[in-house]
Protein backbone atom coordinates (compact mmCIF):
# COMPACT_ATOMS: atom_id res chain seq x y z
CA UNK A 1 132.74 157.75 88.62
CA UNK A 2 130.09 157.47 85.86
CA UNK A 3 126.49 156.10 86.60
CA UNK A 4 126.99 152.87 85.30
CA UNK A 5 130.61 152.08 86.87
CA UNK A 6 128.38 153.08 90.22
CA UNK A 7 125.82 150.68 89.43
CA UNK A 8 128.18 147.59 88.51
CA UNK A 9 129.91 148.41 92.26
CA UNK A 10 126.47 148.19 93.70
CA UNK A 11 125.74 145.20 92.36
CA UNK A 12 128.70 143.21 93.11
CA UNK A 13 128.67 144.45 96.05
CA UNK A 14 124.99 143.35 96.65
CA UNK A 15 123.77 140.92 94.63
CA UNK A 16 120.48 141.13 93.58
CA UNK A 17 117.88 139.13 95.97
CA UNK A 18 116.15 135.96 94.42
CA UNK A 19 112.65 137.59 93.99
CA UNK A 20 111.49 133.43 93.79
CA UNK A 21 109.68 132.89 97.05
CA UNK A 22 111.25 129.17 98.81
CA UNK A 23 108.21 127.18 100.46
CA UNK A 24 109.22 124.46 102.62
CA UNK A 25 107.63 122.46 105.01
CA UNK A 26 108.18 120.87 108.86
CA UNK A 27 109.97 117.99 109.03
CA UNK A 28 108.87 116.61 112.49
CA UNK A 29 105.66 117.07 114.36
CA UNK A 30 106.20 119.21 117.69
CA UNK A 31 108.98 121.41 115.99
CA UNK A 32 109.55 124.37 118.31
CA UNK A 33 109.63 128.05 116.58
CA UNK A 34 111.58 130.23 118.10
CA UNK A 35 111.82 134.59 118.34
CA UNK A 36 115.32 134.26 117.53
CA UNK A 37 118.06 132.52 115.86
CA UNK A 38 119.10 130.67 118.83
CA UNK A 39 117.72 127.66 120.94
CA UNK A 40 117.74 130.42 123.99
CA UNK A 41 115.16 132.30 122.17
CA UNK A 42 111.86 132.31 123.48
CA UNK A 43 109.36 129.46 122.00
CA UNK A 44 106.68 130.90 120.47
CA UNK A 45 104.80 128.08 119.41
CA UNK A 46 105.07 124.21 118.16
CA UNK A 47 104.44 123.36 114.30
CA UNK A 48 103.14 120.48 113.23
CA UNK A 49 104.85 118.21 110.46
CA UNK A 50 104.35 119.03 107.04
CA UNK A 51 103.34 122.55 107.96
CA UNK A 52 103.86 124.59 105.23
CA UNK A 53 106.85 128.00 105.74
CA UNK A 54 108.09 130.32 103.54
CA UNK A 55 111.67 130.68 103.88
CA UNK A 56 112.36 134.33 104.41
CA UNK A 57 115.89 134.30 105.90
CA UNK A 58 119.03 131.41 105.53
CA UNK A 59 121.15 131.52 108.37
CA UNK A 60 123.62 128.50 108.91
CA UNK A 61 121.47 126.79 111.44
CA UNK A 62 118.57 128.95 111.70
CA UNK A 63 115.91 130.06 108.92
CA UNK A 64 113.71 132.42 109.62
CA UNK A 65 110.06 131.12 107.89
CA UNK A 66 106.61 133.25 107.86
CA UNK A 67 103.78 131.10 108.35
CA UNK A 68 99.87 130.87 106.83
CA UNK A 69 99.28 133.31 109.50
CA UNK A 70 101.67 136.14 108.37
CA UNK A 71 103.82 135.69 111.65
CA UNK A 72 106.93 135.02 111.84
CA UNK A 73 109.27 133.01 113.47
CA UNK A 74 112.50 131.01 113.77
CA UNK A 75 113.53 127.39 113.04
CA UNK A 76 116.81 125.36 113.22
CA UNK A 77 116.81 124.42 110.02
CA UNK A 78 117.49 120.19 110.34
CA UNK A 79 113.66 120.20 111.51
CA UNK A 80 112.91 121.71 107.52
CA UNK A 81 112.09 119.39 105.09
CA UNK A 82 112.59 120.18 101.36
CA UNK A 83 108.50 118.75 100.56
CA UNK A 84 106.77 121.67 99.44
CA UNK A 85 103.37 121.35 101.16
CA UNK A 86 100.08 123.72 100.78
CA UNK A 87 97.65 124.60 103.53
CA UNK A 88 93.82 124.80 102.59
CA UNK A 89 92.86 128.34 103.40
CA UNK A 90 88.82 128.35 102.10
CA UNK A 91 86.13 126.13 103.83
CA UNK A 92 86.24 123.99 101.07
CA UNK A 93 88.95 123.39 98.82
CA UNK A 94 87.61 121.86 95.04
CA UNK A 95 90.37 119.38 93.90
CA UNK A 96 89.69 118.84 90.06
CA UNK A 97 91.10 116.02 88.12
CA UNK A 98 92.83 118.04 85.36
CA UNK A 99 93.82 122.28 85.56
CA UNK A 100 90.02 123.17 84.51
CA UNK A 101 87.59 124.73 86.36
CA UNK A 102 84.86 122.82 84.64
CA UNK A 103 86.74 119.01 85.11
CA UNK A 104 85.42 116.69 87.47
CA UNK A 105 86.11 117.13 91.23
CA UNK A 106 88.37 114.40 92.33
CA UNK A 107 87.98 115.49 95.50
CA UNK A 108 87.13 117.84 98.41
CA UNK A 109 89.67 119.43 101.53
CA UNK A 110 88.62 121.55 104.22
CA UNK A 111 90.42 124.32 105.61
CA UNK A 112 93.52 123.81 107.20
CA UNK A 113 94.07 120.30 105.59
CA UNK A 114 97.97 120.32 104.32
CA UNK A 115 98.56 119.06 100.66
CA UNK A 116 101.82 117.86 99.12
CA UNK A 117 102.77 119.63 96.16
CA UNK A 118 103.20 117.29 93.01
CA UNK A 119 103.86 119.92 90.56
CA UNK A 120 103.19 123.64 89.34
CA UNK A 121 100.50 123.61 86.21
CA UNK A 122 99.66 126.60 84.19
CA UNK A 123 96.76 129.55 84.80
CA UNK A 124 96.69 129.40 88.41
CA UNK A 125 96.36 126.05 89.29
CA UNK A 126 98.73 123.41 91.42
CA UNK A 127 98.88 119.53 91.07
CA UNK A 128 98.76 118.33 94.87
CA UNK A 129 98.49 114.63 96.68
CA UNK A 130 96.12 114.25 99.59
CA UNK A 131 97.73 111.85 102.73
CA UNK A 132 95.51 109.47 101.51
CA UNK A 133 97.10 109.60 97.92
CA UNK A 134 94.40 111.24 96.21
CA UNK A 135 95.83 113.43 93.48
CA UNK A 136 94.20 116.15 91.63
CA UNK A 137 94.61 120.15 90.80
CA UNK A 138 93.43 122.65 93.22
CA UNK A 139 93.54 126.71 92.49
CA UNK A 140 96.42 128.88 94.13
CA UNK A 141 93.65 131.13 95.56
CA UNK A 142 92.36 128.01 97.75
CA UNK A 143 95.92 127.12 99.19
CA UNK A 144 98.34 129.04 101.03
CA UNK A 145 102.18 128.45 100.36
CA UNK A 146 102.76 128.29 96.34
């Protein structure tokens, strides 16, 4: 069999993995994690609503998600919500009013403060909605989950 006949087997056989990482968020506060794929797993810990996850594995009921934290854990995925949320991860996040480092501030978030994500912008830099509504553009070094 010649390299490339190997190659196309391989591949069909195991499509290539998305390399595009899937953030999601909580959908309901007190959602259980879990160790396992299974509501008789042990419960690690509760997450909060809106807490940001990446998706790392997509079972049928379960997804396993890896937190701000780098831990990970398991979640029946009806308590997932498809709003792609941020979690402050400096002591204080700069929210500018346009993708610049020099704009004006539009406003300020402490660590740990969760941010809706409007939008992706260009050169490092995210469009995100505060709870109160506030909308600016905060840098992807400031945030955890884009």
């Amino acid at each position: 069999m010649s390299a490339w006949r190997a190659i196309l087997l391989l591949a069909a056989l195991f499509p290539l993995a998305s390399w595009a990482l899937e953030y999601r968020s909580i959908a309901a506060d007190r959602t259980v994690m879990y160790d396992a794929p299974s509501l008789h797993g042990k419960k690690l810990y509760l997450a909060s609503r809106f807490y940001p996850v990446e998706v790392i594995v997509d079972l049928e009921s379960f997804a396993k998600v890896r937190d701000v934290a780098g831990d990970l854990a398991w979640v029946e995925k009806k308590n997932l919500s498809a709003k792609h949320t941020v979690l402050v991860n400096v002591p204080l996040a700069d929210v500018r009013k346009t993708p610049d480092a020099n704009a004006a501030l539009a406003f300020q978030a402490e660590r740990s403060v969760v941010l809706e994500v409007i939008e992706n912008a260009a050169g490092g830099w995210i469009k995100v909605r505060h709870a109160d509504g506030a909308v600016g553009y905060v840098r992807v070094s400031q945030v955890w989950g884009s």
